[in-house]
N, C-alpha and C. Protein backbone atom coordinates (compact mmCIF):
# COMPACT_ATOMS: atom_id res chain seq x y z
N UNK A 1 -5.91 8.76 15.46
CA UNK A 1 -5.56 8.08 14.23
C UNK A 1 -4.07 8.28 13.96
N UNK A 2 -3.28 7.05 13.37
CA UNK A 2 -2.23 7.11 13.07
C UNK A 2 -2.20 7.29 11.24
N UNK A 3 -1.22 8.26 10.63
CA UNK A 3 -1.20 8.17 9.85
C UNK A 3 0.30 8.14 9.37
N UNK A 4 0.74 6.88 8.43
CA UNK A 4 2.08 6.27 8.00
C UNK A 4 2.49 7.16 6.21
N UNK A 5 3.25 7.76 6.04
CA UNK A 5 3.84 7.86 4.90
C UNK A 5 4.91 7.67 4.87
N UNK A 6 5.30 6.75 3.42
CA UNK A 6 7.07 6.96 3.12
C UNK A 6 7.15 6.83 1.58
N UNK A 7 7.97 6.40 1.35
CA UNK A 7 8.57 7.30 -0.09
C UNK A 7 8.27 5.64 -0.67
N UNK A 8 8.55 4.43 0.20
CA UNK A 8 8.14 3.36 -0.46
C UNK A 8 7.15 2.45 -0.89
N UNK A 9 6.15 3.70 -1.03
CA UNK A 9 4.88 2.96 -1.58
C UNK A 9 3.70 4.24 -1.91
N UNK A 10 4.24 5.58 -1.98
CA UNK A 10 3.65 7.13 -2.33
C UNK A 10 2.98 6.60 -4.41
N UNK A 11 1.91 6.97 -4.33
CA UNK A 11 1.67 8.11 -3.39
C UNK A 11 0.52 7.85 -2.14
N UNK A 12 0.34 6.40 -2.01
CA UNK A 12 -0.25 5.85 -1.38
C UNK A 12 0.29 5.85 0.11
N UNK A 13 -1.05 6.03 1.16
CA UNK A 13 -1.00 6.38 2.48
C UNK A 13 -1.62 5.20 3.50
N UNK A 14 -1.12 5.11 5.13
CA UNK A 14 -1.86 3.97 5.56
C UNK A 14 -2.00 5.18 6.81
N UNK A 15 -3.33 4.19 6.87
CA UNK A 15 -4.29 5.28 8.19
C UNK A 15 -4.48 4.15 8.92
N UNK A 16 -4.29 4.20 10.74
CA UNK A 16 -4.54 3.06 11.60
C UNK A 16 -5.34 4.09 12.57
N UNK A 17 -6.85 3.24 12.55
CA UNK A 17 -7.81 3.81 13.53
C UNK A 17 -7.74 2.85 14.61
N UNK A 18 -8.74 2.78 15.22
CA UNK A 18 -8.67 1.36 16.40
C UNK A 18 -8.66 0.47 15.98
N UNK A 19 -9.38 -0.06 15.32
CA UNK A 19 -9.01 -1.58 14.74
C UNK A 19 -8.89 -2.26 13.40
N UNK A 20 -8.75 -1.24 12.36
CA UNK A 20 -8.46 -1.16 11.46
C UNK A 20 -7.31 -0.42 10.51
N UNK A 21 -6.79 -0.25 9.52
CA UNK A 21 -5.79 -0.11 8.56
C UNK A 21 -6.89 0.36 7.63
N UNK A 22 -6.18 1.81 6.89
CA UNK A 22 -7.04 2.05 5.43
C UNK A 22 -5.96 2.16 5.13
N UNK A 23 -5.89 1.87 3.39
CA UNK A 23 -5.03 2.42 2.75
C UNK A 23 -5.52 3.06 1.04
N UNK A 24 -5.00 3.93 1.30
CA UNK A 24 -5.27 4.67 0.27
C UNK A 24 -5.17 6.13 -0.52
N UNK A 25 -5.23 7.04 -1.41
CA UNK A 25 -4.24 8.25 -1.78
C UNK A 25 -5.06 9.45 -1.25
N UNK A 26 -4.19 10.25 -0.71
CA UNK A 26 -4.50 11.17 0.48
C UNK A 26 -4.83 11.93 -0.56
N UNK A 27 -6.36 13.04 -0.17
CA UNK A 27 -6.94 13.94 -0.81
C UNK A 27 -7.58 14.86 0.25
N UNK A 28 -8.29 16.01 -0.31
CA UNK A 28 -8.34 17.31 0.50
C UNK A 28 -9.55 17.35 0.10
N UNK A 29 -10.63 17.78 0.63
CA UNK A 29 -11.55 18.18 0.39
C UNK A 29 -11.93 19.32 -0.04
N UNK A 30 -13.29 20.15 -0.31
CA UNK A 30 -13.58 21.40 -0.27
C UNK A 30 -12.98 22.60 1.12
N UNK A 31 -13.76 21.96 2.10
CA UNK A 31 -14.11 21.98 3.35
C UNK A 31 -12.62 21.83 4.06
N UNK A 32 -11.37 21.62 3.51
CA UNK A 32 -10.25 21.27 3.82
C UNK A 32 -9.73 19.98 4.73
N UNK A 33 -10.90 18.81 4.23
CA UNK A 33 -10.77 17.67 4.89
C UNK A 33 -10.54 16.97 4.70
N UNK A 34 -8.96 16.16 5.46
CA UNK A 34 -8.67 15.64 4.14
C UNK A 34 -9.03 13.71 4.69
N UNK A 35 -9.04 13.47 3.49
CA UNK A 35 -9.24 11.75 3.61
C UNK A 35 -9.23 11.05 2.53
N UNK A 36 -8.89 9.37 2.38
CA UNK A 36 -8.40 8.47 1.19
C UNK A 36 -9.01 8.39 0.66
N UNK A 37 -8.52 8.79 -0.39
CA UNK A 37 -9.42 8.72 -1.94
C UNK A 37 -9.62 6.47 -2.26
N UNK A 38 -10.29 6.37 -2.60
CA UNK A 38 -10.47 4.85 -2.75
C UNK A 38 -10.25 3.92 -1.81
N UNK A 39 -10.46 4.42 -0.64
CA UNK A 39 -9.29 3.41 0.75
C UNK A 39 -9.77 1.64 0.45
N UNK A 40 -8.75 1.36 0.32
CA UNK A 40 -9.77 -0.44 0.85
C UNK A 40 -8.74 -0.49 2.43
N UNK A 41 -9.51 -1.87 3.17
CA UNK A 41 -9.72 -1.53 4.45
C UNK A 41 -9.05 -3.07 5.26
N UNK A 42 -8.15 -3.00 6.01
CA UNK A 42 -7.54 -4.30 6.67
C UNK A 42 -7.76 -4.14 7.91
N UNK A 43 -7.53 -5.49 8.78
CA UNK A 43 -7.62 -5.56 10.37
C UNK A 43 -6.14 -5.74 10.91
N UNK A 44 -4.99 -6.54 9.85
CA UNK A 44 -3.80 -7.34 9.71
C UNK A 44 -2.99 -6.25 9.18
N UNK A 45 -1.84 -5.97 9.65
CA UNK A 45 -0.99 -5.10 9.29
C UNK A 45 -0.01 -5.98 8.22
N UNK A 46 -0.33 -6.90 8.12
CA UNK A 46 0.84 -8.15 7.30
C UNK A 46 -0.22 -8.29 6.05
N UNK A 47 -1.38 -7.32 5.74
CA UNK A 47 -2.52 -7.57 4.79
C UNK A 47 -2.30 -6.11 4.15
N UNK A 48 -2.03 -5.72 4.86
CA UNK A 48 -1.50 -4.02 3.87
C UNK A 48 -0.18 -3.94 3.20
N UNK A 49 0.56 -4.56 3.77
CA UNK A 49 2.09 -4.90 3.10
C UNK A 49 1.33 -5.68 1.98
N UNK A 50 0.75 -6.46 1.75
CA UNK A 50 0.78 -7.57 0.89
C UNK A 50 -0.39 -6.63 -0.29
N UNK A 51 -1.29 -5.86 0.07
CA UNK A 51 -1.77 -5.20 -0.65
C UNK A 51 -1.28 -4.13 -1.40
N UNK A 52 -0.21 -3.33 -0.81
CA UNK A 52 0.92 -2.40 -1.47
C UNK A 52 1.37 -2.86 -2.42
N UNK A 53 2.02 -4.48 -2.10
CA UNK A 53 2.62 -5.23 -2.80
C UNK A 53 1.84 -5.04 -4.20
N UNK A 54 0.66 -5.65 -4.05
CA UNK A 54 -0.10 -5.33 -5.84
C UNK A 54 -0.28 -3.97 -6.22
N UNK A 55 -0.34 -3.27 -5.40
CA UNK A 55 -0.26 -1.31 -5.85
C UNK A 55 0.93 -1.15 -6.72
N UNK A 56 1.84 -1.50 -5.74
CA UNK A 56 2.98 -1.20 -6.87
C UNK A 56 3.17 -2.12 -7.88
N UNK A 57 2.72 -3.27 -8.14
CA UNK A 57 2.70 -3.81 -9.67
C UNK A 57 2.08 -3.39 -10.28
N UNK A 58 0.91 -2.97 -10.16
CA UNK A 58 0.35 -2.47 -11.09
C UNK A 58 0.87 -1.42 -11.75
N UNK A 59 1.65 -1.02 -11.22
CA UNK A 59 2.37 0.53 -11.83
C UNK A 59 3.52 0.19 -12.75
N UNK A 60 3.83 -1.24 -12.96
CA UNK A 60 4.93 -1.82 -13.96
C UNK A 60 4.13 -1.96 -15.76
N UNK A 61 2.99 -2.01 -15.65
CA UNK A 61 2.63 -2.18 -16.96
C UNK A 61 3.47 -2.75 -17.72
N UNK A 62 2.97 -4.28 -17.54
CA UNK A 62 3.80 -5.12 -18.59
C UNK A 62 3.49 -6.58 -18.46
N UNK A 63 3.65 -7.30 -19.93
CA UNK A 63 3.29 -8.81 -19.92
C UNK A 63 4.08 -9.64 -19.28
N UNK A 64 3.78 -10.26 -18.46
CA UNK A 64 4.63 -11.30 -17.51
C UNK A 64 4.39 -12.88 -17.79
N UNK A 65 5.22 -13.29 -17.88
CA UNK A 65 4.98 -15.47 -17.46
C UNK A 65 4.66 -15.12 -16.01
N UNK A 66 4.06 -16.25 -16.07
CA UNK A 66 3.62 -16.63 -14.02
C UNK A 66 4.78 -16.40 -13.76
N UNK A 67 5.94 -17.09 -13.61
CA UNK A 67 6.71 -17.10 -12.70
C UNK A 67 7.28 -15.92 -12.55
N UNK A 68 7.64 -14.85 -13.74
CA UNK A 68 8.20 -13.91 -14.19
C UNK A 68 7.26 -12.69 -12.91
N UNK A 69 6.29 -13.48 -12.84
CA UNK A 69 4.78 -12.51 -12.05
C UNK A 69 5.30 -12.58 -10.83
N UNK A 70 5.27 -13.94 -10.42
CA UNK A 70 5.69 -14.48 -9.03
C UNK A 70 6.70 -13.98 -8.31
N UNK A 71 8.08 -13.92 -9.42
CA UNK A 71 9.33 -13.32 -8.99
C UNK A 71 9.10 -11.76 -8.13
N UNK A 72 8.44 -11.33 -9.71
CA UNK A 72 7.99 -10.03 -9.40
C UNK A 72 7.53 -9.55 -7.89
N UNK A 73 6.17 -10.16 -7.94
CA UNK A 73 5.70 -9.73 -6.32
C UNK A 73 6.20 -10.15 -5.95
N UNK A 74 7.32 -11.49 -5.11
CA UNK A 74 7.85 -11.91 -4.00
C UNK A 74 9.20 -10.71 -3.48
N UNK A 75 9.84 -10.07 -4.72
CA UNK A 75 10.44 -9.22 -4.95
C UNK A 75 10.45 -7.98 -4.13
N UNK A 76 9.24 -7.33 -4.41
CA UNK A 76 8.42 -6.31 -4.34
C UNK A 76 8.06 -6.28 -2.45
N UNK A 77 7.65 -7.71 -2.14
CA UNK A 77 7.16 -7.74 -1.06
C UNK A 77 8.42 -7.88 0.13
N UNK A 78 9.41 -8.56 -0.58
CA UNK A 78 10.88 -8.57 0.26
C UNK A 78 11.09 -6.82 0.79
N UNK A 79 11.41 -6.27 -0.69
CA UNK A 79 11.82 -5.19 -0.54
C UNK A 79 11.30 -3.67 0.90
N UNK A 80 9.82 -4.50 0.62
CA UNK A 80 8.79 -3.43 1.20
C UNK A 80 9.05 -4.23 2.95
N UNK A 81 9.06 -5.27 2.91
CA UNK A 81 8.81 -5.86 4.12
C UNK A 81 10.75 -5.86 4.87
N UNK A 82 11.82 -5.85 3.81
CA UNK A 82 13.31 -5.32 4.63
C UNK A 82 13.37 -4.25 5.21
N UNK A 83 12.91 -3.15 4.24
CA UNK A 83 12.78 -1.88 4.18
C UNK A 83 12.09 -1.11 5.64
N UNK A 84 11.11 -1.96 5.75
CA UNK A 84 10.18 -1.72 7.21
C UNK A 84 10.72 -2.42 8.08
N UNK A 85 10.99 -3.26 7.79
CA UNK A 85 12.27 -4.42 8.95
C UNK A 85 10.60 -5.10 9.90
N UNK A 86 10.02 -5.91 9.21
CA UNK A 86 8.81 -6.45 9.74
C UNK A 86 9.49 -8.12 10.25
């Protein structure tokens, strides 16, 4: 298993098994095991970028116009997708 962290999208984590992508916030178990708390689950690595993308809006808390929305994520998704150089 591959596991991806960076500072641009924490505290959220991406896990690549064989043919899938989880993403989701790294936790520890009792047992000291650790694994994603809430993972949802991709096949498309261009489907986890785009899902980050709404992780981190959600963390803006605030009323938007559509377009004001639109800006927003296209924004968000530039940034994440320069940043990785995809």
């Amino acid at each position: 298993m591959i596991k991806i962290k960076d500072k641009l999208f924490e505290p959220y984590e991406i896990w690549q098994e064989e043919n899938q992508f989880s993403v989701g916030i790294p936790k520890v178990d009792k047992k000291d095991n650790e694994f994603l708390y809430q993972p949802s689950y991709f096949t498309k690595f261009e489907n986890v970028i785009l899902h980050l993308t709404k992780l981190k809006m959600l963390k803006t808390e605030s009323v938007y116009t559509l377009k004001e929305y639109i800006d927003l994520y296209n924004n968000i998704k530039e940034e994440l997708i320069t940043k990785i150089k995809l």
